[in-house]
C-alpha atoms as a PDB file:
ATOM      1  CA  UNK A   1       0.000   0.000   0.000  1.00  0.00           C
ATOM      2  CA  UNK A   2       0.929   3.529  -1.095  1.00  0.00           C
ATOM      3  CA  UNK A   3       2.182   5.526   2.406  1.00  0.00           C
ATOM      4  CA  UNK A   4      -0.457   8.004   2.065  1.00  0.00           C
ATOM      5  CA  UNK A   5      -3.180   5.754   1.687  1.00  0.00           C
ATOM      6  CA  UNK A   6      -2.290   4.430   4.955  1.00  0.00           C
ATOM      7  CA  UNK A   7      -3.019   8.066   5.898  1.00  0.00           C
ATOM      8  CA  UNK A   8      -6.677   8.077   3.853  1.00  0.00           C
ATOM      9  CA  UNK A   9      -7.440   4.992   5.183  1.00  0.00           C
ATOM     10  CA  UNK A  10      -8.003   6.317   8.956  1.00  0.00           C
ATOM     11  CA  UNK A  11      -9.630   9.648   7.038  1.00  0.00           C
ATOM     12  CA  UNK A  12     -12.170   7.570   4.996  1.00  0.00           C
ATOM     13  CA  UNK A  13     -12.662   5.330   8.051  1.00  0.00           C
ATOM     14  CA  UNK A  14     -13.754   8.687  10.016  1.00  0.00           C
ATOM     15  CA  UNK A  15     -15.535   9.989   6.963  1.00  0.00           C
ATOM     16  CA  UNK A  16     -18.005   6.933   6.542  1.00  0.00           C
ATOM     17  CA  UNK A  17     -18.566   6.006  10.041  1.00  0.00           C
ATOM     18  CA  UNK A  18     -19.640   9.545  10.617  1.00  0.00           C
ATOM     19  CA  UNK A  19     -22.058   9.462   7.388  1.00  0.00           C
ATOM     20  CA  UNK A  20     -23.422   6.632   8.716  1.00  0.00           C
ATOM     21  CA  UNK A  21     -24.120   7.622  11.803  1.00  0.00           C
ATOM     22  CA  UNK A  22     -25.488  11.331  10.473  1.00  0.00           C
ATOM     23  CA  UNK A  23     -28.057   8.698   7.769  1.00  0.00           C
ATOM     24  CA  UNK A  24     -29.103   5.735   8.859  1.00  0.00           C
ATOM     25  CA  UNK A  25     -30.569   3.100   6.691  1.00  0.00           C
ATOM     26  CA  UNK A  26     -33.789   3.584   6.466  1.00  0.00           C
ATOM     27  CA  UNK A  27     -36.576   0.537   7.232  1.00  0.00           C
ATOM     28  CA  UNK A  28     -38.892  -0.477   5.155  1.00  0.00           C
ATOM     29  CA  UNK A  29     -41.544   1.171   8.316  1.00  0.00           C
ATOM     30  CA  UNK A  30     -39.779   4.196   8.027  1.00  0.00           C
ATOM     31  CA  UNK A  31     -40.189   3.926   4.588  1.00  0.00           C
ATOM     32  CA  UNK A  32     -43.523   4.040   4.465  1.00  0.00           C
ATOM     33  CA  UNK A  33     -44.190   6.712   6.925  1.00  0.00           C
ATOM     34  CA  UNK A  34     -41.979   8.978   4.078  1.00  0.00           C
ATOM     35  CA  UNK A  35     -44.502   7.849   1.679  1.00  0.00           C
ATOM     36  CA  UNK A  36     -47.284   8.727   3.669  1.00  0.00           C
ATOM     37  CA  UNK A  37     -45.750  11.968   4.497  1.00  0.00           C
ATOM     38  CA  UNK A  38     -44.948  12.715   1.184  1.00  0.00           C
ATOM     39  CA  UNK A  39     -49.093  12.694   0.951  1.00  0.00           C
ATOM     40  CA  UNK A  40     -49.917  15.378   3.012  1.00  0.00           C
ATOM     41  CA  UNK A  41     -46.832  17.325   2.092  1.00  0.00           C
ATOM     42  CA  UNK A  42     -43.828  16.113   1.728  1.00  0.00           C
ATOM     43  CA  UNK A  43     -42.864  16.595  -1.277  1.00  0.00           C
ATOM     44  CA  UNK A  44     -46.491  16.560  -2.583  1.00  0.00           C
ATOM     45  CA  UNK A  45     -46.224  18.634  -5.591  1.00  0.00           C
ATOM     46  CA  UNK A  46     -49.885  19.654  -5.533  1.00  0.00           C
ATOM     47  CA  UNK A  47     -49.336  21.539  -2.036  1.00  0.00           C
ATOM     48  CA  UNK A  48     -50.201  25.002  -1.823  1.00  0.00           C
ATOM     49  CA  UNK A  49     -48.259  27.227   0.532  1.00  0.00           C
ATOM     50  CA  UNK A  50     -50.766  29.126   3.109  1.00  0.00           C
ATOM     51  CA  UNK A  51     -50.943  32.993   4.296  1.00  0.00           C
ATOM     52  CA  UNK A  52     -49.405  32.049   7.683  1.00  0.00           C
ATOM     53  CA  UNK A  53     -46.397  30.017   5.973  1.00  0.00           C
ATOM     54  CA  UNK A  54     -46.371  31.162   2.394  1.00  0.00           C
ATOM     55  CA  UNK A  55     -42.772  29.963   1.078  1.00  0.00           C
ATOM     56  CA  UNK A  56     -42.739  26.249   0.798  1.00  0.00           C
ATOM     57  CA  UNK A  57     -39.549  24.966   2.558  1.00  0.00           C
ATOM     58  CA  UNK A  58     -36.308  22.849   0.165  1.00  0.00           C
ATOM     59  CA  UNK A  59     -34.562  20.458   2.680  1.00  0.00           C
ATOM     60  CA  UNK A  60     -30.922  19.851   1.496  1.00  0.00           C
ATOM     61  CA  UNK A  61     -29.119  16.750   2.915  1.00  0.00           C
ATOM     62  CA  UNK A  62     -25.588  15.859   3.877  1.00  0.00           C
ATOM     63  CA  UNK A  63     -23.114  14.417   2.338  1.00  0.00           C
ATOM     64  CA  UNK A  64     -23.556  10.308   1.952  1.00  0.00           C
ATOM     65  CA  UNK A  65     -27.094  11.039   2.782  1.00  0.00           C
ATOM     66  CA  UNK A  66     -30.346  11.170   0.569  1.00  0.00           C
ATOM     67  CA  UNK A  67     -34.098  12.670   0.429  1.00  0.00           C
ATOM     68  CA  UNK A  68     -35.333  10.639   2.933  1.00  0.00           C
ATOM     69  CA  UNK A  69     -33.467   9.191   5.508  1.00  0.00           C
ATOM     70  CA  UNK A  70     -31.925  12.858   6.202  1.00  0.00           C
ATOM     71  CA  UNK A  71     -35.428  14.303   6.704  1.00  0.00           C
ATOM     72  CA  UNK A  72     -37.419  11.188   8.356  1.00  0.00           C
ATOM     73  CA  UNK A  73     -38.286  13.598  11.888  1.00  0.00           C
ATOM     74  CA  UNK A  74     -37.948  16.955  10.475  1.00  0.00           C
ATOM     75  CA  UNK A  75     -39.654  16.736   7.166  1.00  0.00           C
ATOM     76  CA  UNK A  76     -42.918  16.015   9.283  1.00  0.00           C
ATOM     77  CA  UNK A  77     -42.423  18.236  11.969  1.00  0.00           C
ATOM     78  CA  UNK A  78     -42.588  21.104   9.214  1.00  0.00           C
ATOM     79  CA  UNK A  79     -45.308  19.576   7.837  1.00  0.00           C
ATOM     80  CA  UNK A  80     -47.298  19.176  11.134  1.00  0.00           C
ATOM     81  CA  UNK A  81     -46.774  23.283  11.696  1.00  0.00           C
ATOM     82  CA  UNK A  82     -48.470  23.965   7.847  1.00  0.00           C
ATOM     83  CA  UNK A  83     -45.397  24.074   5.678  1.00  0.00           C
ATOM     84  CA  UNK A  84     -45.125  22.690   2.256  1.00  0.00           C
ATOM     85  CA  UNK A  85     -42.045  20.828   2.181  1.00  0.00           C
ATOM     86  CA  UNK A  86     -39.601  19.396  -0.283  1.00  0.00           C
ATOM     87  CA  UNK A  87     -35.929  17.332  -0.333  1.00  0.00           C
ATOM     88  CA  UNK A  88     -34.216  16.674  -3.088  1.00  0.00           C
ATOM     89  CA  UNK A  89     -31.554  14.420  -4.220  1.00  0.00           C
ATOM     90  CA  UNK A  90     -28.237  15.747  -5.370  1.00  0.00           C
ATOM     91  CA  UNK A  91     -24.484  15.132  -5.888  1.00  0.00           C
ATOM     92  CA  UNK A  92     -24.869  11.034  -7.238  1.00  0.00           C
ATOM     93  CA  UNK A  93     -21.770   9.613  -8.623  1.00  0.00           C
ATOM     94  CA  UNK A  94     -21.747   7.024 -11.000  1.00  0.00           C
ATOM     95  CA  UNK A  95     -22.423   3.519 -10.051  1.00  0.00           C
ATOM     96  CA  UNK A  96     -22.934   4.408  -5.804  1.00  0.00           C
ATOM     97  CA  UNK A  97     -26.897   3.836  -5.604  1.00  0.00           C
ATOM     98  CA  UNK A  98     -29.119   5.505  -2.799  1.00  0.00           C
ATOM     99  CA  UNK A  99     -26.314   8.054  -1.322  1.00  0.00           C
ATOM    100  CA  UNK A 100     -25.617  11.066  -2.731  1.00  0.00           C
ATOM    101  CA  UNK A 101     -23.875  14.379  -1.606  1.00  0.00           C
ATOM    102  CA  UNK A 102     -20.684  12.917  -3.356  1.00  0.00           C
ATOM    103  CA  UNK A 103     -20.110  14.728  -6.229  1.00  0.00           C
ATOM    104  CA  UNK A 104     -18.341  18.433  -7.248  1.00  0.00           C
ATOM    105  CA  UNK A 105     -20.321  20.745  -4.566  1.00  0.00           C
ATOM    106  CA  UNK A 106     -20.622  23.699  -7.317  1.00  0.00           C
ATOM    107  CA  UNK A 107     -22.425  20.978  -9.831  1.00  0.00           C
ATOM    108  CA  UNK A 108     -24.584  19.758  -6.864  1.00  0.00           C
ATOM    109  CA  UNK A 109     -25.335  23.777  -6.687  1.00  0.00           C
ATOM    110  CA  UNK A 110     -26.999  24.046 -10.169  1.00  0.00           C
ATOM    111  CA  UNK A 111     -29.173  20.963  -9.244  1.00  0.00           C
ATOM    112  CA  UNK A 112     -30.783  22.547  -6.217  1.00  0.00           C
ATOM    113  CA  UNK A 113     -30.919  25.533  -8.701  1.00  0.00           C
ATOM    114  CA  UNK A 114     -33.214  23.706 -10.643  1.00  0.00           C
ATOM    115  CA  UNK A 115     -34.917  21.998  -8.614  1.00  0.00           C
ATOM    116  CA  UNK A 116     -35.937  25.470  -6.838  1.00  0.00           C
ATOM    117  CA  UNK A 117     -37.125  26.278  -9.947  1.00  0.00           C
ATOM    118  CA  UNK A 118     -39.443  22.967  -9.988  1.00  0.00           C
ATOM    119  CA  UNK A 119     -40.827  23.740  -6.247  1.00  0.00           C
ATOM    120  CA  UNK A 120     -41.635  27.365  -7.002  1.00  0.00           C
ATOM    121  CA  UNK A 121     -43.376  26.606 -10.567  1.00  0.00           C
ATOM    122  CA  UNK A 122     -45.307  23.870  -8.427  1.00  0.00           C
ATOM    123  CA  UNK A 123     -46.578  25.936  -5.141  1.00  0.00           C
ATOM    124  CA  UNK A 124     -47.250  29.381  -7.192  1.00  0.00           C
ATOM    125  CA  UNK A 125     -44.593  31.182  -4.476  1.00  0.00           C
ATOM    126  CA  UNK A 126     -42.336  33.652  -5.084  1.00  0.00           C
ATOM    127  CA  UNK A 127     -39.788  32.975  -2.518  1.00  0.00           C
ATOM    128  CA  UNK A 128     -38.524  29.109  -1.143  1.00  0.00           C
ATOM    129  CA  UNK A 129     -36.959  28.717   2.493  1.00  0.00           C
ATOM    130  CA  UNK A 130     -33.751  26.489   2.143  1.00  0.00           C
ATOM    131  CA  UNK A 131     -32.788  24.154   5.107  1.00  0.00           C
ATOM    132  CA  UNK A 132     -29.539  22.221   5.072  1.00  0.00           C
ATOM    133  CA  UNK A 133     -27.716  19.991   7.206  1.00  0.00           C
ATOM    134  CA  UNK A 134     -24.284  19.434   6.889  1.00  0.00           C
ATOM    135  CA  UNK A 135     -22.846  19.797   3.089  1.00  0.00           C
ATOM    136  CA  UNK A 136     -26.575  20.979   2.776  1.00  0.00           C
ATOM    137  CA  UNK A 137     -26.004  23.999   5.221  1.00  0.00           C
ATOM    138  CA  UNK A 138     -23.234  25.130   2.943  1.00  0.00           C
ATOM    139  CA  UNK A 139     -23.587  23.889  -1.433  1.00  0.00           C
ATOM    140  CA  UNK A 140     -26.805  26.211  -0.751  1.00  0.00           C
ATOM    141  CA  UNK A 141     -24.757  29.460  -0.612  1.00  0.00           C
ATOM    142  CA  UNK A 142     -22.729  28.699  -3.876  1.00  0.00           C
ATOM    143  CA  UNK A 143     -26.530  28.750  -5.470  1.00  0.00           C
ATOM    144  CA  UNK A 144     -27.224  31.813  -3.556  1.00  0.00           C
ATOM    145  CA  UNK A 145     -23.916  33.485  -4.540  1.00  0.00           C
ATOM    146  CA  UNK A 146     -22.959  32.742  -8.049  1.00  0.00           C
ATOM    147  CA  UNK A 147     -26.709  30.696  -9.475  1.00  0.00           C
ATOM    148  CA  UNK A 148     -28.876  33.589  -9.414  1.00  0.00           C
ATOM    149  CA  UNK A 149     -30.163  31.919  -5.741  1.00  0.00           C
ATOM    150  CA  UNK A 150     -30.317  35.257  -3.815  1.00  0.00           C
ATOM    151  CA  UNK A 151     -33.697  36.122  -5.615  1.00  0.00           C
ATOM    152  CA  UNK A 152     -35.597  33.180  -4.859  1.00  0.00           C
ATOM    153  CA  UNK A 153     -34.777  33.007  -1.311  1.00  0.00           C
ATOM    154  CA  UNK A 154     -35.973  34.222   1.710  1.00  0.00           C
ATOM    155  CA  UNK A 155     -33.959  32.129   4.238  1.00  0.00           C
ATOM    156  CA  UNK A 156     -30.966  30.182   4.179  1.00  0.00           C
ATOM    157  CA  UNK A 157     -31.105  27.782   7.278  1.00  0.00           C
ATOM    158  CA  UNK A 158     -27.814  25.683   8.340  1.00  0.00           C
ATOM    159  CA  UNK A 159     -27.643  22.789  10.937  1.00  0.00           C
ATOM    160  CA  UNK A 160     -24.273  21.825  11.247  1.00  0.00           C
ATOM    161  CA  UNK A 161     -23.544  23.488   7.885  1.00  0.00           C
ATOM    162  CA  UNK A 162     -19.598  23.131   6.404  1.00  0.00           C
ATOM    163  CA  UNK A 163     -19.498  26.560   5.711  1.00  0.00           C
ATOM    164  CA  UNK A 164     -15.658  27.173   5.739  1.00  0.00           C
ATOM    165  CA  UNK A 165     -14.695  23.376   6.311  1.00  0.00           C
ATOM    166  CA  UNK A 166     -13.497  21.132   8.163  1.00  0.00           C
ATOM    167  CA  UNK A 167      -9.871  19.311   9.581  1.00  0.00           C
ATOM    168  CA  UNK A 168     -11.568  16.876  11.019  1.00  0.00           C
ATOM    169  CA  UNK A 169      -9.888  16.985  14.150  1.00  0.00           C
ATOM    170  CA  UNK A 170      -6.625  17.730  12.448  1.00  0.00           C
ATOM    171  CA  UNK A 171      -6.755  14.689  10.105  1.00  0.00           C
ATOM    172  CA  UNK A 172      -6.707  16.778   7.049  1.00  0.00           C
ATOM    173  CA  UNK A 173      -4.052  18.735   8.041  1.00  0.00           C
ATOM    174  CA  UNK A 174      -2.153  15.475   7.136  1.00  0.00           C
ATOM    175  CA  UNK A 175      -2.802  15.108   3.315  1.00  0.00           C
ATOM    176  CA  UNK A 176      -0.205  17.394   1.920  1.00  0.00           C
ATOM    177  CA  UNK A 177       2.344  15.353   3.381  1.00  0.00           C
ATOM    178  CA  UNK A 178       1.584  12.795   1.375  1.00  0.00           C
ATOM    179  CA  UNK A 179       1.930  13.015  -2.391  1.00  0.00           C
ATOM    180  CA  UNK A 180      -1.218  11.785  -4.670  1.00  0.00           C
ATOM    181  CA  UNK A 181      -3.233  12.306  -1.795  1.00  0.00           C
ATOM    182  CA  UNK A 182      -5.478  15.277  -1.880  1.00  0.00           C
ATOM    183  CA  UNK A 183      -5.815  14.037  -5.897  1.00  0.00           C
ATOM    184  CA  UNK A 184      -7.324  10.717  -4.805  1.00  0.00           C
ATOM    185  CA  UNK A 185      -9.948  12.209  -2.467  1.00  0.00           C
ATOM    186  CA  UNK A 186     -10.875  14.735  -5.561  1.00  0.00           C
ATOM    187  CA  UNK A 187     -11.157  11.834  -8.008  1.00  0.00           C
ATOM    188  CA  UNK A 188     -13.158   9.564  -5.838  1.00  0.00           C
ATOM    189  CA  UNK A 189     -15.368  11.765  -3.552  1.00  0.00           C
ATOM    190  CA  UNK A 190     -14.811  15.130  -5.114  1.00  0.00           C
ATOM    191  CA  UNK A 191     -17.483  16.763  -2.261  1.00  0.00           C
ATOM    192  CA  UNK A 192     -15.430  15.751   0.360  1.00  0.00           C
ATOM    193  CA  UNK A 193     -12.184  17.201  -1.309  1.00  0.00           C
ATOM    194  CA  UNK A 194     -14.316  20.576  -1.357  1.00  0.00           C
ATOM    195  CA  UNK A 195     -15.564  20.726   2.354  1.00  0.00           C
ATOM    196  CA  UNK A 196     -12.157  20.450   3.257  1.00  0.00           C
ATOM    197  CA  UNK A 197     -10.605  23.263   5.091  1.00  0.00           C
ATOM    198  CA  UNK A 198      -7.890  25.418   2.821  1.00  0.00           C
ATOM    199  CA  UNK A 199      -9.890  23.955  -0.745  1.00  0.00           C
ATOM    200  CA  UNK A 200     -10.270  25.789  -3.603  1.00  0.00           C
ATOM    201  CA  UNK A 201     -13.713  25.465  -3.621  1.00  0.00           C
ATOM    202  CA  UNK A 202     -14.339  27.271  -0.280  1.00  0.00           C
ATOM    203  CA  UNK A 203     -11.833  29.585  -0.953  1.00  0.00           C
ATOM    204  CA  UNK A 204     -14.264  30.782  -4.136  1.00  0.00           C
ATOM    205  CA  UNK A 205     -17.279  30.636  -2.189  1.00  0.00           C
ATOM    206  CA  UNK A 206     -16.262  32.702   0.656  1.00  0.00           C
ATOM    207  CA  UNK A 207     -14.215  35.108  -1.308  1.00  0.00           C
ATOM    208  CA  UNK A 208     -15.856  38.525  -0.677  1.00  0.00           C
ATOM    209  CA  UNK A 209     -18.163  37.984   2.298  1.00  0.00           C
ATOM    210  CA  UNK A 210     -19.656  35.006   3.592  1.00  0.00           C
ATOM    211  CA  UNK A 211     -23.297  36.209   2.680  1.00  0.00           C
ATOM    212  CA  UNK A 212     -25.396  38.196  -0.260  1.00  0.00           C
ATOM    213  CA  UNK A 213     -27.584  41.342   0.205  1.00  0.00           C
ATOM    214  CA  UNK A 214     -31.270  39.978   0.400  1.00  0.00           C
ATOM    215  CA  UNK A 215     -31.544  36.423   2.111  1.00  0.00           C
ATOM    216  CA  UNK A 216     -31.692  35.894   5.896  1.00  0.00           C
ATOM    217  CA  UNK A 217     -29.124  33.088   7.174  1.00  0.00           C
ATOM    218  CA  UNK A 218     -29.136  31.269  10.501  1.00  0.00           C
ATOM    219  CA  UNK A 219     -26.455  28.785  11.414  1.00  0.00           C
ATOM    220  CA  UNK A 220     -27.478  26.364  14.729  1.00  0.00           C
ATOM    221  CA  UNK A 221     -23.925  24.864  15.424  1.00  0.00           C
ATOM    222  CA  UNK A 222     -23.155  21.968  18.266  1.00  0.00           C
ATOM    223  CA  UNK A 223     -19.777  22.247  20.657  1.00  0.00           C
ATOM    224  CA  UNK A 224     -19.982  18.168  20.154  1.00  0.00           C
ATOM    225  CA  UNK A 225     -19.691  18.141  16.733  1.00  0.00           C
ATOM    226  CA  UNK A 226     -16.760  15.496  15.565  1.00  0.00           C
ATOM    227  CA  UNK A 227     -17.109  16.055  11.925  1.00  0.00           C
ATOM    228  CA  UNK A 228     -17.483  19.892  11.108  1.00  0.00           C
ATOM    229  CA  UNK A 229     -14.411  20.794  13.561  1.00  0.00           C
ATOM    230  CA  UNK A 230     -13.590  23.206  14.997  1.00  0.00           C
ATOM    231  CA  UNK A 231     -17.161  23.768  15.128  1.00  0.00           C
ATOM    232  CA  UNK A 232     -16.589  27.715  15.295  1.00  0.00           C
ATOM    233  CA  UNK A 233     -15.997  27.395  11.258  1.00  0.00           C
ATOM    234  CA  UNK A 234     -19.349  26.865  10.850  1.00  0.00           C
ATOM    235  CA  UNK A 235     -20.745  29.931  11.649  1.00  0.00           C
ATOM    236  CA  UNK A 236     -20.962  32.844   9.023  1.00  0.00           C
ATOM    237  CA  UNK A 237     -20.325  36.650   9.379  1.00  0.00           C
ATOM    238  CA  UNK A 238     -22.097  39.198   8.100  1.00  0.00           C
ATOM    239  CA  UNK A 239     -25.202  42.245   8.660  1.00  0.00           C
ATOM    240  CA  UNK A 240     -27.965  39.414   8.768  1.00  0.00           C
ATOM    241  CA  UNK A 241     -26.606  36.530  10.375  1.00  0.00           C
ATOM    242  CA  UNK A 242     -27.899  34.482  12.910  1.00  0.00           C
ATOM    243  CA  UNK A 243     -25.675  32.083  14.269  1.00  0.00           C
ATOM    244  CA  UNK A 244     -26.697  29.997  17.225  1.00  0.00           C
ATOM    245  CA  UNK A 245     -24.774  27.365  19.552  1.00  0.00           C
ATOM    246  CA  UNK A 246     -27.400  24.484  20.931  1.00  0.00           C
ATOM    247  CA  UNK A 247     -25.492  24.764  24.204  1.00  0.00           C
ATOM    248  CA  UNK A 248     -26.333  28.178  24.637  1.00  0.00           C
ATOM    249  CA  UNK A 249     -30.492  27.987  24.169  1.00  0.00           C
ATOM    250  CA  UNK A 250     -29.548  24.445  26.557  1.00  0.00           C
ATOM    251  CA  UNK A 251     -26.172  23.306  28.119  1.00  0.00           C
ATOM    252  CA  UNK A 252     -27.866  19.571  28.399  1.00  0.00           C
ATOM    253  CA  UNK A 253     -28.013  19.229  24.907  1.00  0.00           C
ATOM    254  CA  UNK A 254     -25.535  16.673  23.881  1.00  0.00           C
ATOM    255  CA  UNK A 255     -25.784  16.303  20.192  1.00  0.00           C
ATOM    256  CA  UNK A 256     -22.843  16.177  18.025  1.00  0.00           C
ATOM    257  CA  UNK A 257     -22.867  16.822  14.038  1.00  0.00           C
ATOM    258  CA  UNK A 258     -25.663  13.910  13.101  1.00  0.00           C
ATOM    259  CA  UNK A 259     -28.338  14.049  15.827  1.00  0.00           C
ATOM    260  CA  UNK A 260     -28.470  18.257  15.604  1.00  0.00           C
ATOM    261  CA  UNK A 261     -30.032  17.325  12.100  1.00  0.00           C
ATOM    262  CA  UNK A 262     -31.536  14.087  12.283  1.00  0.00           C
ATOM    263  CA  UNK A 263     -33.522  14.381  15.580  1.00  0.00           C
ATOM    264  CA  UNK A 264     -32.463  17.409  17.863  1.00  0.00           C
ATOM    265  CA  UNK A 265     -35.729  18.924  18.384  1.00  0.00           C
ATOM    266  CA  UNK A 266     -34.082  21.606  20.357  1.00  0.00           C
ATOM    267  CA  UNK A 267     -32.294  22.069  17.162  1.00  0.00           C
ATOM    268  CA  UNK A 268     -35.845  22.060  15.102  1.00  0.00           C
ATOM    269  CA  UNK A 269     -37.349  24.626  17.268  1.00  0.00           C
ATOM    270  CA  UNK A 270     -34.871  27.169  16.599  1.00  0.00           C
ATOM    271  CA  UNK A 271     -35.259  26.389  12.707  1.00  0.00           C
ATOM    272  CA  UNK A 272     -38.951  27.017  12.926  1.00  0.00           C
ATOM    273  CA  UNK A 273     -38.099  30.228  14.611  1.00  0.00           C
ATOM    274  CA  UNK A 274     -36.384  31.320  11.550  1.00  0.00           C
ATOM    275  CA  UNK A 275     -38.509  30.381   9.169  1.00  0.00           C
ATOM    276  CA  UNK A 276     -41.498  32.545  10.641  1.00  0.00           C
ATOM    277  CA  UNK A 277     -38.912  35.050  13.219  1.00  0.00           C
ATOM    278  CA  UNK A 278     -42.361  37.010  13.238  1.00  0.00           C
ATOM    279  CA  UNK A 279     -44.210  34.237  15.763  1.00  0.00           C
ATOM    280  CA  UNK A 280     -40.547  33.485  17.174  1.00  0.00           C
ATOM    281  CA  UNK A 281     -40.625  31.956  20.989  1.00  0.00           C
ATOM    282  CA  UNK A 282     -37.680  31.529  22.897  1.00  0.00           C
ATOM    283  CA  UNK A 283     -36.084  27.734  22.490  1.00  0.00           C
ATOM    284  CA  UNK A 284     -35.153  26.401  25.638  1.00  0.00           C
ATOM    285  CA  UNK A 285     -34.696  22.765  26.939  1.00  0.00           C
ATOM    286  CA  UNK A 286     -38.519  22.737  27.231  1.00  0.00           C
ATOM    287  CA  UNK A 287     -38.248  23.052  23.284  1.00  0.00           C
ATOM    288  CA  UNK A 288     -37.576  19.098  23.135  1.00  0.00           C
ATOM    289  CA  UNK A 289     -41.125  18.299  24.092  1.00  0.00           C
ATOM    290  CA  UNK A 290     -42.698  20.635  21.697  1.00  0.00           C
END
């Protein structure tokens, strides 16, 4: 074996046992209950958005993650408060069935750029609400910046989001000691080559200012998180930010990178609080019962 693949091995190892952990399978019950979701409103293309919540709302997964299993609590809990809400699926490489988040993070971009398009011509709206987790806290600015995104949304939402990378615990910081190794991780997982710290492709996207004139971002951000480290580059700077560490609305929250977007409903309340800041209550640690 190559020396520096004795270096990716560790990195990959770390990688995929924190996807799967952030997506698990889903069953065939949980399965179902997406279908019947998708009924009432999840992604039910015959929804119509209503006065009290009139953008419908685009759910962006993670990387290694898809529609469904990324979405299986929250896409619901949307839909229980009156939102019309939609997930995509983005970033599919080649011959790697039911994940996705893999591929070149700006081509992933001009997917969600159409698929916006889709969900607007659908609900009638003007304006979509865009809630990511993970890789899908950050590919959504890239649409926002350079796609033409700023004018057909209202509020970019990130849980966990990669917004200026990660070193995974210093791991990264490894690769350009080891010749042939930064080109693997391109060539085979080219999103994962982007969301790390120092790339080119974050270089581009925050180039400038992390934000555009016209869209309202929130970032909700865990100490715990293992994957997005340090967890401080997650959160965004500029005149209409909101950026938001769990610990801080409840020091007994103990979710790290995958439960903050698969099932922290700590997490959710604050969300729902920027989607409609005008009915806004205060998240607490009472928020997990609501």
């Amino acid at each position: 074996m190559l020396p520096w693949k004795r270096v990716l091995r560790p990195l990959a190892a770390l990688l995929l046992t924190a996807a799967a952990a952030t997506v698990p399978a889903a069953t065939a019950a949980q399965a179902a209950d997406a279908t019947a979701s998708s009924s009432s409103g999840w992604n039910d293309y015959s929804c119509k958005p209503s006065a009290a919540h009139p953008r419908p709302v685009v759910l962006v997964h993670g990387t290694f993650a898809n529609s469904v299993d990324n979405w299986l609590s929250f896409a619901p809990y949307l839909e229980d408060r009156g939102y019309c809400v939609f997930s995509l699926d983005y970033g599919q490489l080649s011959g790697v069935p039911l994940i996705y988040g893999l591929g070149p993070i700006d081509k992933s971009a001009e997917q969600l750029s159409a698929y916006v398009d889709k969900v607007l011509a659908a609900t009638g709206a003007a304006k979509v609400d865009i809630v990511g987790h993970s890789q899908g806290g950050m590919m959504p600015r890239y649409y926002l910046k350079f796609l033409g995104g700023a004018a057909k949304v209202n509020a970019m939402v990130g849980i966990a989001p990669s917004n200026h990378g990660t070193d995974l615990d210093g791991l990264t910081n490894l690769l350009p000691y080891f010749p042939g190794a930064a080109d693997f991780l391109s060539t085979s997982t080219p999103a994962l080559a982007d969301q790390v710290v120092g790339s080119a492709f974050l270089a581009k996207l925050n180039a400038g200012g992390d934000t555009v004139p016209g869209v309202h971002y929130t970032v909700i951000a865990s100490k715990y998180d293992e994957v997005v480290t340090p967890y401080t580059s997650q959160f965004l700077s500029g005149s209409d930010v909101h950026n938001v560490l769990i610990q801080n609305l409840c020091a007994l929250d103990l979710s790290e990178h995958a439960l903050l977007g698969l099932t922290d409903r700590i997490a959710f309340h604050e969300v729902a609080n920027a989607l409609d800041p005008a009915h806004a209550t205060a998240t607490t640690c009472a928020s997990a019962l609501s």
